[in-house]
C-alpha atoms as a PDB file:
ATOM      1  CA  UNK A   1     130.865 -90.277  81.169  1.00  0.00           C
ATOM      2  CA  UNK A   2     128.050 -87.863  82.231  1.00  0.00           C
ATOM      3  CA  UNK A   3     130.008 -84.953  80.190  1.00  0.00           C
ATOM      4  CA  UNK A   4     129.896 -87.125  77.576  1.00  0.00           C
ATOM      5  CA  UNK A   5     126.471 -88.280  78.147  1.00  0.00           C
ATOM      6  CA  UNK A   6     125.116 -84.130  78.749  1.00  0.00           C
ATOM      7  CA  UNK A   7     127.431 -82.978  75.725  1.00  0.00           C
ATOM      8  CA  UNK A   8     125.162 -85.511  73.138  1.00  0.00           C
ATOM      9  CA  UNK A   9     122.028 -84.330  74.452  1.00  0.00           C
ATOM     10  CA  UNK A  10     123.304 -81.013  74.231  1.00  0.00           C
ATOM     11  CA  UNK A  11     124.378 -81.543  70.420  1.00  0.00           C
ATOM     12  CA  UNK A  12     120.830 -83.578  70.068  1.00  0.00           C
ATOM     13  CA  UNK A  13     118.523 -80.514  71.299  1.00  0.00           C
ATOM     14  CA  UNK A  14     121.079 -78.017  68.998  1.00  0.00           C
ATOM     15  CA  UNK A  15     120.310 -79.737  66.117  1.00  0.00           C
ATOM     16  CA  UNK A  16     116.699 -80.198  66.247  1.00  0.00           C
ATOM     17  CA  UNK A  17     116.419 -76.367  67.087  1.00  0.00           C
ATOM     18  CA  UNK A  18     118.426 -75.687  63.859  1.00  0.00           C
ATOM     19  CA  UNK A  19     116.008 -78.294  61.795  1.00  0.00           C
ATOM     20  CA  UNK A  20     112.753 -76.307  63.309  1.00  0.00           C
ATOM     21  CA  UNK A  21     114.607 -72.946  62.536  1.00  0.00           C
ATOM     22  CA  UNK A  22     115.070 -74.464  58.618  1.00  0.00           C
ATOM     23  CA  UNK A  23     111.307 -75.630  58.579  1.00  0.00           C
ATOM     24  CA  UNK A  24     109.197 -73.019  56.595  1.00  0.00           C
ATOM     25  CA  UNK A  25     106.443 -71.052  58.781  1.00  0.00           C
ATOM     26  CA  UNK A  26     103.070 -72.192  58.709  1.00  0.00           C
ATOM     27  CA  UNK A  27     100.918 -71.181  56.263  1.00  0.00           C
ATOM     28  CA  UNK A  28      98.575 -68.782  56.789  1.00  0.00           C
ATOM     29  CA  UNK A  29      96.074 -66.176  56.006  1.00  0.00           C
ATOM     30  CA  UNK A  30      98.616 -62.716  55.496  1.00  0.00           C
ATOM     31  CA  UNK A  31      97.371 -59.083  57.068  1.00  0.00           C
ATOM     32  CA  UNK A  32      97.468 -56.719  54.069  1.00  0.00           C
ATOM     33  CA  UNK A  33      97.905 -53.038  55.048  1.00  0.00           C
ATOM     34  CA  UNK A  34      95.461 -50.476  55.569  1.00  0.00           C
ATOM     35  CA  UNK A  35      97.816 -46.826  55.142  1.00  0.00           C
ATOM     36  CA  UNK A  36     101.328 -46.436  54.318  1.00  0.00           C
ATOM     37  CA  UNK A  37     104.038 -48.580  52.771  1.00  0.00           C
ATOM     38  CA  UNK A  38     104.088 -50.816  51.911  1.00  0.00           C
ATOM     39  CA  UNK A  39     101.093 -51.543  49.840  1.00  0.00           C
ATOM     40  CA  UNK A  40     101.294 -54.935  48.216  1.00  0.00           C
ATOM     41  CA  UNK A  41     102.326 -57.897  50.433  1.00  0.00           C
ATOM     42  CA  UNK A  42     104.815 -60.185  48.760  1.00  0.00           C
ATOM     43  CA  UNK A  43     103.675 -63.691  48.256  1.00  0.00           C
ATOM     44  CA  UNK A  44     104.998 -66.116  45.851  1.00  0.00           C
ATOM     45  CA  UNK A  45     106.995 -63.826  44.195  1.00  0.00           C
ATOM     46  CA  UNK A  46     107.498 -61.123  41.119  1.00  0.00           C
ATOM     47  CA  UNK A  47     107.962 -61.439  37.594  1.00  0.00           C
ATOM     48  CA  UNK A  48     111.572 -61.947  37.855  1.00  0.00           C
ATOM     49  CA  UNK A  49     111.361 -64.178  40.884  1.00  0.00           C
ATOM     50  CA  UNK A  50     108.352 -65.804  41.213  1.00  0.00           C
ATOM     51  CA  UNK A  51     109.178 -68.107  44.367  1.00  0.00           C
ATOM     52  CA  UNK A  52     111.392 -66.107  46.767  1.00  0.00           C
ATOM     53  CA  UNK A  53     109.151 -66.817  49.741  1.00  0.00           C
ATOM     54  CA  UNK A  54     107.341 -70.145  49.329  1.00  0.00           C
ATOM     55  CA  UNK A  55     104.243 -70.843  51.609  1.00  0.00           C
ATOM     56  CA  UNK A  56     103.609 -67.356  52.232  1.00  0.00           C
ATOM     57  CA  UNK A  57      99.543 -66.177  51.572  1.00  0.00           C
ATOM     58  CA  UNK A  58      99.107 -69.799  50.749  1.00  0.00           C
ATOM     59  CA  UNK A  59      97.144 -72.362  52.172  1.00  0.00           C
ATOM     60  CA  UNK A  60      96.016 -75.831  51.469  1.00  0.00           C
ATOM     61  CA  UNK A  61      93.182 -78.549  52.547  1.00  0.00           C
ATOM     62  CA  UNK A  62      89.376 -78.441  51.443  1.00  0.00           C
ATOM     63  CA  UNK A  63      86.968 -75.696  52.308  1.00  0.00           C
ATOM     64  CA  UNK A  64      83.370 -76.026  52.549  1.00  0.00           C
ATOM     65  CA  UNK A  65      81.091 -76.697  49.615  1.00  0.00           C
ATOM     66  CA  UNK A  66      77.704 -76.061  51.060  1.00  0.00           C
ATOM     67  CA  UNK A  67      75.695 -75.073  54.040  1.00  0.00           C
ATOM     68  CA  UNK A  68      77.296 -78.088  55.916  1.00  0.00           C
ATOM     69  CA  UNK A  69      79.769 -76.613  58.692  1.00  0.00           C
ATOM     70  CA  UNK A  70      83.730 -77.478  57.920  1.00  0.00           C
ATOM     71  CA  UNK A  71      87.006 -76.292  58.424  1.00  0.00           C
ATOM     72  CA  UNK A  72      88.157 -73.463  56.643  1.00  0.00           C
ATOM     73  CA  UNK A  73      92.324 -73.788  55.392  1.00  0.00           C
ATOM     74  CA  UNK A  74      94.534 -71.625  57.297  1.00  0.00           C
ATOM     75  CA  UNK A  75      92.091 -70.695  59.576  1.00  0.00           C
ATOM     76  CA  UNK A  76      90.555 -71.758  63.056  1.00  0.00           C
ATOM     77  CA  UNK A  77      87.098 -72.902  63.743  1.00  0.00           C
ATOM     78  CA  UNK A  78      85.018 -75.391  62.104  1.00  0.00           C
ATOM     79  CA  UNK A  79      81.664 -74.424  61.443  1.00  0.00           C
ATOM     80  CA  UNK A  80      82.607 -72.166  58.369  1.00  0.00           C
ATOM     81  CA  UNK A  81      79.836 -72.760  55.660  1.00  0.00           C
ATOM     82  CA  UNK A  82      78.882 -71.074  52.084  1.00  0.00           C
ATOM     83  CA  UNK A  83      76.941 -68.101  52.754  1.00  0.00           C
ATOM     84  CA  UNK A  84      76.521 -66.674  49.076  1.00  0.00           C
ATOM     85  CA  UNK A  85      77.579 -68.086  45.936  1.00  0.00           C
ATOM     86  CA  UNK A  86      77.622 -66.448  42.531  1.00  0.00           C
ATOM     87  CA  UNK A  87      79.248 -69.135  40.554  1.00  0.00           C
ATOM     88  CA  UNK A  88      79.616 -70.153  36.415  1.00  0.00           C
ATOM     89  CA  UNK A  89      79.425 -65.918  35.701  1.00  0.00           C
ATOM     90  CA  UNK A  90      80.477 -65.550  31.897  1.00  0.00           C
ATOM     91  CA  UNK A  91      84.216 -63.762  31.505  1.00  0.00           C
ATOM     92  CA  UNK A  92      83.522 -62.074  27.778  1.00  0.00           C
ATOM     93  CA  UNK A  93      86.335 -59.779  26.252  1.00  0.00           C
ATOM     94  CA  UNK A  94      85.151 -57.631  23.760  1.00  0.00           C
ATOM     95  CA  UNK A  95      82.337 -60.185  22.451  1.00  0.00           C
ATOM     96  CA  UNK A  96      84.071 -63.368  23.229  1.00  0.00           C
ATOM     97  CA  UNK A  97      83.572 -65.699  25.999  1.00  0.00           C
ATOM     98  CA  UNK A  98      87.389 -66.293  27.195  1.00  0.00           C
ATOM     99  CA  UNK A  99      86.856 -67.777  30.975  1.00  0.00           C
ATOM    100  CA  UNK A 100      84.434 -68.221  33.775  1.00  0.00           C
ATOM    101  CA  UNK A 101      84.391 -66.813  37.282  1.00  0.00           C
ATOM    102  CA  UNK A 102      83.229 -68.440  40.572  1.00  0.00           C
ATOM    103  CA  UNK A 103      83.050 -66.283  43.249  1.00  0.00           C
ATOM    104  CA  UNK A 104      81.370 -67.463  47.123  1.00  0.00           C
ATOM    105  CA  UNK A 105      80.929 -66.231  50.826  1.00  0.00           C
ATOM    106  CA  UNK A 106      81.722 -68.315  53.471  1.00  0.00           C
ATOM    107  CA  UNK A 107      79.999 -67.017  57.064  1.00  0.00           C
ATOM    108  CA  UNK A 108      82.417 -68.829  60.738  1.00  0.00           C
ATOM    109  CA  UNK A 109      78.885 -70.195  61.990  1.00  0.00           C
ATOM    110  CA  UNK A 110      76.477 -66.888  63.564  1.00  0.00           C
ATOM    111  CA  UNK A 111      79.968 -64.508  63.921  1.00  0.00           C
ATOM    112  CA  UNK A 112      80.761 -61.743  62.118  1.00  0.00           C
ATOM    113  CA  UNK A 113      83.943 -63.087  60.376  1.00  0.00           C
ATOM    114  CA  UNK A 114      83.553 -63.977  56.568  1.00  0.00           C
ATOM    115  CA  UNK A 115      85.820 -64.663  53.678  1.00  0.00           C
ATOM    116  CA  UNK A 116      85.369 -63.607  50.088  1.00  0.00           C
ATOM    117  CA  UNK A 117      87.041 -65.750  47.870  1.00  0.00           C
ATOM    118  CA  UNK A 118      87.165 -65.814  43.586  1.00  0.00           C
ATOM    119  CA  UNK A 119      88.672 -68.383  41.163  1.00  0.00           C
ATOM    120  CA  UNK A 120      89.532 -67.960  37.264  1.00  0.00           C
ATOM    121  CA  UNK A 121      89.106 -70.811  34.928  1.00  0.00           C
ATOM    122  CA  UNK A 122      89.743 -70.241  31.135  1.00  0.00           C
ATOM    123  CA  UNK A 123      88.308 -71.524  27.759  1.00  0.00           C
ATOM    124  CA  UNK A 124      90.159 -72.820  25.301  1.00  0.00           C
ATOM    125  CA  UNK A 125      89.019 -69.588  22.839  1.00  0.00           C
ATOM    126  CA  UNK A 126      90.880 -66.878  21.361  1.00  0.00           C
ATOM    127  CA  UNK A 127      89.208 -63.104  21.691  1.00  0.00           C
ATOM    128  CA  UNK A 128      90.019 -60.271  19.169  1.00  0.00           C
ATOM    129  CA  UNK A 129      91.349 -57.190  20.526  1.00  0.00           C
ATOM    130  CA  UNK A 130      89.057 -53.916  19.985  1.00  0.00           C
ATOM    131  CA  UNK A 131      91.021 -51.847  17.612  1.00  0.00           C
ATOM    132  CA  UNK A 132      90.399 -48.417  18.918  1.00  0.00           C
ATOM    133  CA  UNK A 133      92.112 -49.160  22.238  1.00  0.00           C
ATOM    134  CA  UNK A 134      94.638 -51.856  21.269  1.00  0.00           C
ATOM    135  CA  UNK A 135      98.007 -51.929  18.988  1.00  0.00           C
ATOM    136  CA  UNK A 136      97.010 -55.402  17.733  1.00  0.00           C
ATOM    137  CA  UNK A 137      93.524 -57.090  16.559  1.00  0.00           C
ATOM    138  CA  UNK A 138      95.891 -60.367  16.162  1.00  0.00           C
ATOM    139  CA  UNK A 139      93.353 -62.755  17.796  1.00  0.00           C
ATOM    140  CA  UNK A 140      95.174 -64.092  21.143  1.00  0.00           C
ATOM    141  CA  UNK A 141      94.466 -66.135  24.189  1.00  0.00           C
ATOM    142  CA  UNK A 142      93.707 -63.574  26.873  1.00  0.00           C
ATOM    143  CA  UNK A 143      96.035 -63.243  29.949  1.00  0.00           C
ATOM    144  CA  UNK A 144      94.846 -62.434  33.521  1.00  0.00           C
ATOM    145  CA  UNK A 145      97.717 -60.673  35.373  1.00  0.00           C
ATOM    146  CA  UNK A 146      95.478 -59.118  38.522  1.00  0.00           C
ATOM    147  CA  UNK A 147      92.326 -59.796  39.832  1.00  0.00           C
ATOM    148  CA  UNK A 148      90.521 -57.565  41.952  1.00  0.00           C
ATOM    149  CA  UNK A 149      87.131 -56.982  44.135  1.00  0.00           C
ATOM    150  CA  UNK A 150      86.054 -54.345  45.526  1.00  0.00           C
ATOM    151  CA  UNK A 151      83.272 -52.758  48.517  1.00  0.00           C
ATOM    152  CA  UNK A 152      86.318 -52.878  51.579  1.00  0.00           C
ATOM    153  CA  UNK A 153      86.130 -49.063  52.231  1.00  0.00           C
ATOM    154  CA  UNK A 154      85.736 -48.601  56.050  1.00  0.00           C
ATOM    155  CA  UNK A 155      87.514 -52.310  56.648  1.00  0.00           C
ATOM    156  CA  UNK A 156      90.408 -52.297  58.422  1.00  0.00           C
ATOM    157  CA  UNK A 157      92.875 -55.179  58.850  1.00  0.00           C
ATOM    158  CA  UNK A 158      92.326 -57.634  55.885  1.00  0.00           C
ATOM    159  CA  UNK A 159      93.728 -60.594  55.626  1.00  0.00           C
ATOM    160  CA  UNK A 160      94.458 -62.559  52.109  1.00  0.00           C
ATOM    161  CA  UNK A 161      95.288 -65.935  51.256  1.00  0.00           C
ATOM    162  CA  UNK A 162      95.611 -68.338  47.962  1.00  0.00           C
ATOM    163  CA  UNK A 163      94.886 -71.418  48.036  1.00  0.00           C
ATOM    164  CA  UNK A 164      96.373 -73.376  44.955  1.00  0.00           C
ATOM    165  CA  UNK A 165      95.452 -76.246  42.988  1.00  0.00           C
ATOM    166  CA  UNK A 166      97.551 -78.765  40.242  1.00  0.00           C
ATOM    167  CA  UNK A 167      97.451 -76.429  37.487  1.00  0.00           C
ATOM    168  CA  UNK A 168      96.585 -73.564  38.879  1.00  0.00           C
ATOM    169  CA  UNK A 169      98.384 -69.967  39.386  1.00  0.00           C
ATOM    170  CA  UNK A 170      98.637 -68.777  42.727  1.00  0.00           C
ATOM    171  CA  UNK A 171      99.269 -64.989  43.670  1.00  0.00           C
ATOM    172  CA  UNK A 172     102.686 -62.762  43.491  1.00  0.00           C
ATOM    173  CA  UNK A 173     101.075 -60.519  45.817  1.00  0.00           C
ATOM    174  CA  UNK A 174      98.396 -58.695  47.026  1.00  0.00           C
ATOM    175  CA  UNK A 175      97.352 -55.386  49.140  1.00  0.00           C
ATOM    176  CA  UNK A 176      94.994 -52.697  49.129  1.00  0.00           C
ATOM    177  CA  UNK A 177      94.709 -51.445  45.344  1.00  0.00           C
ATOM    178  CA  UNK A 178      92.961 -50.985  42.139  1.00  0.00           C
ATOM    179  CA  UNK A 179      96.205 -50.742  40.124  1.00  0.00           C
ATOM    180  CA  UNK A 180      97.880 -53.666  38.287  1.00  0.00           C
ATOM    181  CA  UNK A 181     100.238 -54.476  35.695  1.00  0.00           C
ATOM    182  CA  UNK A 182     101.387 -51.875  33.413  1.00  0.00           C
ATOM    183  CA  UNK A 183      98.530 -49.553  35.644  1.00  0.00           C
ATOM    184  CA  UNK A 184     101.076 -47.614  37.614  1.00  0.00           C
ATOM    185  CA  UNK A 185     105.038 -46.187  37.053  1.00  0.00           C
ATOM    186  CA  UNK A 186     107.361 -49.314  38.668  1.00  0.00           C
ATOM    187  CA  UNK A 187     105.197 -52.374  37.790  1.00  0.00           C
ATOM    188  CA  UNK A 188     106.074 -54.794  37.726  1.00  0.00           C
ATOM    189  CA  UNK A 189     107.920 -55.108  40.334  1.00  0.00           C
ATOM    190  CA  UNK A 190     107.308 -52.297  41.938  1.00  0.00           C
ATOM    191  CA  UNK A 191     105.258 -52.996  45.402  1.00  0.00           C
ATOM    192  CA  UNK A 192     103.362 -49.509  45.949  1.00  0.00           C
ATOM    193  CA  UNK A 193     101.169 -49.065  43.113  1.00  0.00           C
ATOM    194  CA  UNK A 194      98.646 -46.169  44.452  1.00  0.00           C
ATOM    195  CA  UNK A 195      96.381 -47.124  47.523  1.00  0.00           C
ATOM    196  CA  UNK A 196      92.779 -47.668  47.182  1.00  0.00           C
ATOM    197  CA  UNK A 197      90.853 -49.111  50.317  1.00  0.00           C
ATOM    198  CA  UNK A 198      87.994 -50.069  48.318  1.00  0.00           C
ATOM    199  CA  UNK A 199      89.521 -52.450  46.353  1.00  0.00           C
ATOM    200  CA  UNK A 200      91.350 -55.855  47.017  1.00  0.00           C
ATOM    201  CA  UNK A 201      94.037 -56.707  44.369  1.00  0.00           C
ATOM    202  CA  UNK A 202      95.785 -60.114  43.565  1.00  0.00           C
ATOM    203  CA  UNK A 203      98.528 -60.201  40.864  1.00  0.00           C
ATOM    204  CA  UNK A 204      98.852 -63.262  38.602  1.00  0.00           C
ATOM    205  CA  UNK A 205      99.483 -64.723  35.621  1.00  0.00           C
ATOM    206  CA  UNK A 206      96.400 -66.585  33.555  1.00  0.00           C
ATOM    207  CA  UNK A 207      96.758 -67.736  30.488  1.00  0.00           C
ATOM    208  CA  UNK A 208      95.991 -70.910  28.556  1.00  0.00           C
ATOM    209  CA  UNK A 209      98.513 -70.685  25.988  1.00  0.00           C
ATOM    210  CA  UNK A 210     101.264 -68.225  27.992  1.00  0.00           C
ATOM    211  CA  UNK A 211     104.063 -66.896  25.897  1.00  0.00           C
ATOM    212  CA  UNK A 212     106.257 -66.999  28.560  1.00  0.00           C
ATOM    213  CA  UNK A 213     106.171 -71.166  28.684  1.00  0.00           C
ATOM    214  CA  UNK A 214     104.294 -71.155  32.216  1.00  0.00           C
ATOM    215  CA  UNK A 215     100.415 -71.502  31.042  1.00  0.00           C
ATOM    216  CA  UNK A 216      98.166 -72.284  33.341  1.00  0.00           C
ATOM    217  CA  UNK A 217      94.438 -71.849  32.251  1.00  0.00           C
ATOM    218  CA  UNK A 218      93.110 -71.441  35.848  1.00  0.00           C
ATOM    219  CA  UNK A 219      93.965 -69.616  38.842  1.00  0.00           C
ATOM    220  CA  UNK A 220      93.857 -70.532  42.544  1.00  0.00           C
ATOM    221  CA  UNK A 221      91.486 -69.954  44.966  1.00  0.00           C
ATOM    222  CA  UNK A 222      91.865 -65.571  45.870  1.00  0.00           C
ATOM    223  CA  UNK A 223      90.101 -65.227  49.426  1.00  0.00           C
ATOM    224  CA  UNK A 224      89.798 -61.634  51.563  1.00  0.00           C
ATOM    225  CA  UNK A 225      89.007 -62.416  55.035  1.00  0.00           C
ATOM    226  CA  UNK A 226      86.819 -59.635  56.834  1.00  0.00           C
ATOM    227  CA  UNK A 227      84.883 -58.732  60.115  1.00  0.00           C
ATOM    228  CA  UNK A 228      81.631 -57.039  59.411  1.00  0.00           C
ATOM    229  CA  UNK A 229      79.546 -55.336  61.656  1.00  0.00           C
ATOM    230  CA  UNK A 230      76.165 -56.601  59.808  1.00  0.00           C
ATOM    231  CA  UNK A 231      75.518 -59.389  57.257  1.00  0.00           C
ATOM    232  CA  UNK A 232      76.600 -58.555  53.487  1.00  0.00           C
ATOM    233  CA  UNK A 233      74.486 -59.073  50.931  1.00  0.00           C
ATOM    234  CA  UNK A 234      73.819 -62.632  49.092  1.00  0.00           C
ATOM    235  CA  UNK A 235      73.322 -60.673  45.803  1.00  0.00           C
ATOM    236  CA  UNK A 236      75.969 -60.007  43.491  1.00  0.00           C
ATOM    237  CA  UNK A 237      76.297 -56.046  42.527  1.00  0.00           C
ATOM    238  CA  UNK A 238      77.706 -54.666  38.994  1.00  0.00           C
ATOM    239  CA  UNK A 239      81.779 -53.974  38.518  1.00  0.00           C
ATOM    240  CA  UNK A 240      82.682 -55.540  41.881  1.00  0.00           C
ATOM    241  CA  UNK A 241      85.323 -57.537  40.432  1.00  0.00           C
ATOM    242  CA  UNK A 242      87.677 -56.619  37.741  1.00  0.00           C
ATOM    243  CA  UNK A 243      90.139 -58.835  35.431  1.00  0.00           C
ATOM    244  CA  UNK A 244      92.978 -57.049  34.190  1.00  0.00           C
ATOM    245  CA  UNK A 245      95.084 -57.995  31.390  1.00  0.00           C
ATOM    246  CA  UNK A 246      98.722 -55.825  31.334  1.00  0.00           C
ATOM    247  CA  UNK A 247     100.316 -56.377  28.801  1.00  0.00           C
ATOM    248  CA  UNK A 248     103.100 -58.573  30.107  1.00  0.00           C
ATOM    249  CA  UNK A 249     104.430 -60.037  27.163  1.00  0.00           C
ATOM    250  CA  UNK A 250     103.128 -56.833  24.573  1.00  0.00           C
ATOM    251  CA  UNK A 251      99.313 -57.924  24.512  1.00  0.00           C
ATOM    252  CA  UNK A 252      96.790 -55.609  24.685  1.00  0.00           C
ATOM    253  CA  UNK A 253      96.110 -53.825  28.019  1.00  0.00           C
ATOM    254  CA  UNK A 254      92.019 -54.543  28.344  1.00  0.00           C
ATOM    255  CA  UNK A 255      89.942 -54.589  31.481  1.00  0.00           C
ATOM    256  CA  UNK A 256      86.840 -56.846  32.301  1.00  0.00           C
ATOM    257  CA  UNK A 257      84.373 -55.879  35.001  1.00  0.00           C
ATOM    258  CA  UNK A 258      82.173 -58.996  36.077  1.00  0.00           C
ATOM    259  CA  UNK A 259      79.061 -58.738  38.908  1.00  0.00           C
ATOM    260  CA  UNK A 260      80.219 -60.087  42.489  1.00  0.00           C
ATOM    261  CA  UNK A 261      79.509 -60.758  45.671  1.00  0.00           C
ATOM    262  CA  UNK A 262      80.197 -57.122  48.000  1.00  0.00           C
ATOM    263  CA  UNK A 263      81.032 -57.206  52.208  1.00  0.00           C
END
């Protein structure tokens, strides 16, 4: 009777190791590397396989709004609290309004730990191509494949996260770069574009009206969490951020540079 008795707790404990071994990790805030290769770290996925690791750079629950201390998701601590904001900024393409950008600081109380973190949100509006740099002056709805920020030269051990919405588009992937799609030799699924440690890049797909079926007219939440030895500005500087459209489905291949907040 014992045997019996130790062999079904035995069998009990084996199978709720193998359940916790099934269970996805946590999610988290994902270290993005500083030299070497890799460069981009995989996320949600590539064009040919969008979900291959699910839960990985993303995050969920509310982050602060204000100066009020809160919890920040995926991260400890909860006096985090807006430090900067440099929100409703204009997204124009060659004339035409096509989006708007939000883009905040939050400060973990009186330390020197601070995320940057952007969000995409289309219009309903369809921009004309510039002919001398474009195939194609069809008017279209523009597509966001990577969004980048820059002012991380002399930061070491980044960490990224997305934190995704109904509706929204999270991030493929992310690393230390100021190439996208169609911007360097294997895109895109290529995962060592050329290094830049100035610039942050996350790849994804924003469109209201995608070709591809899978529209979704805004993107998640994009944060970069730093250490800084002194406080960053609360002013936004010129061509700190950068919307890139590749190309992915034969559209033009146009850049946007937008003001935004700098570590």
């Amino acid at each position: 009777m014992k045997n019996k008795q130790w062999l079904g707790a035995k069998l009990a404990l084996t199978s709720i190791g193998l359940a916790a071994a099934a269970m996805p990790a946590q999610a988290a805030f994902e270290t993005i590397t500083d030299s070497g290769t890799t460069v981009l770290k995989l996320c949600q996925g590539t064009e040919a396989n969008r979900n291959p690791t699910t839960g990985v750079c993303k995050v969920t629950g509310n982050f602060p709004t204000g100066s009020t201390p809160g919890t920040f998701p995926g991260l400890s601590g909860s006096n985090w609290a807006v430090y900067a904001t440099n929100n409703n900024q204009a997204v124009i393409a060659n004339g035409t309004t096509i989006g708007n950008l939000d883009d905040r600081i939050w400060r973990n109380g009186s330390t020197t730990e601070y995320v940057f973190g952007f969000r995409l949100q289309m219009v309903n509006t369809l921009w004309t191509p510039p002919s001398a740099s474009c195939s194609s002056t069809t008017p279209t709805y523009f597509e966001v494949n990577d969004m980048f920020r820059n002012g991380f030269t002399g930061r070491t051990g980044l960490q990224i996260a997305y934190r995704q919405g109904s509706a929204e588009e999270g991030a493929w992937f992310s690393g230390r770069t100021n190439q996208g799609l169609n911007e360097y030799a294997t895109s895109p699924e290529g995962l060592n574009p050329a290094r830049s440690t100035d610039w942050v890049n996350f790849r994804t797909d924003v469109n209201i009206d995608d070709p591809d079926a899978q529209s979704n007219a805004n993107s998640a939440w994009m944060f970069v969490r730093v250490t800084l030895s002194t406080a960053p500005s609360s002013s936004a500087v010129a061509n700190a951020i950068r919307l890139s459209e590749g190309g992915e489905e034969g559209q033009c291949k146009f850049s946007v540079n937008l003001n935004g907040l700098k570590p």
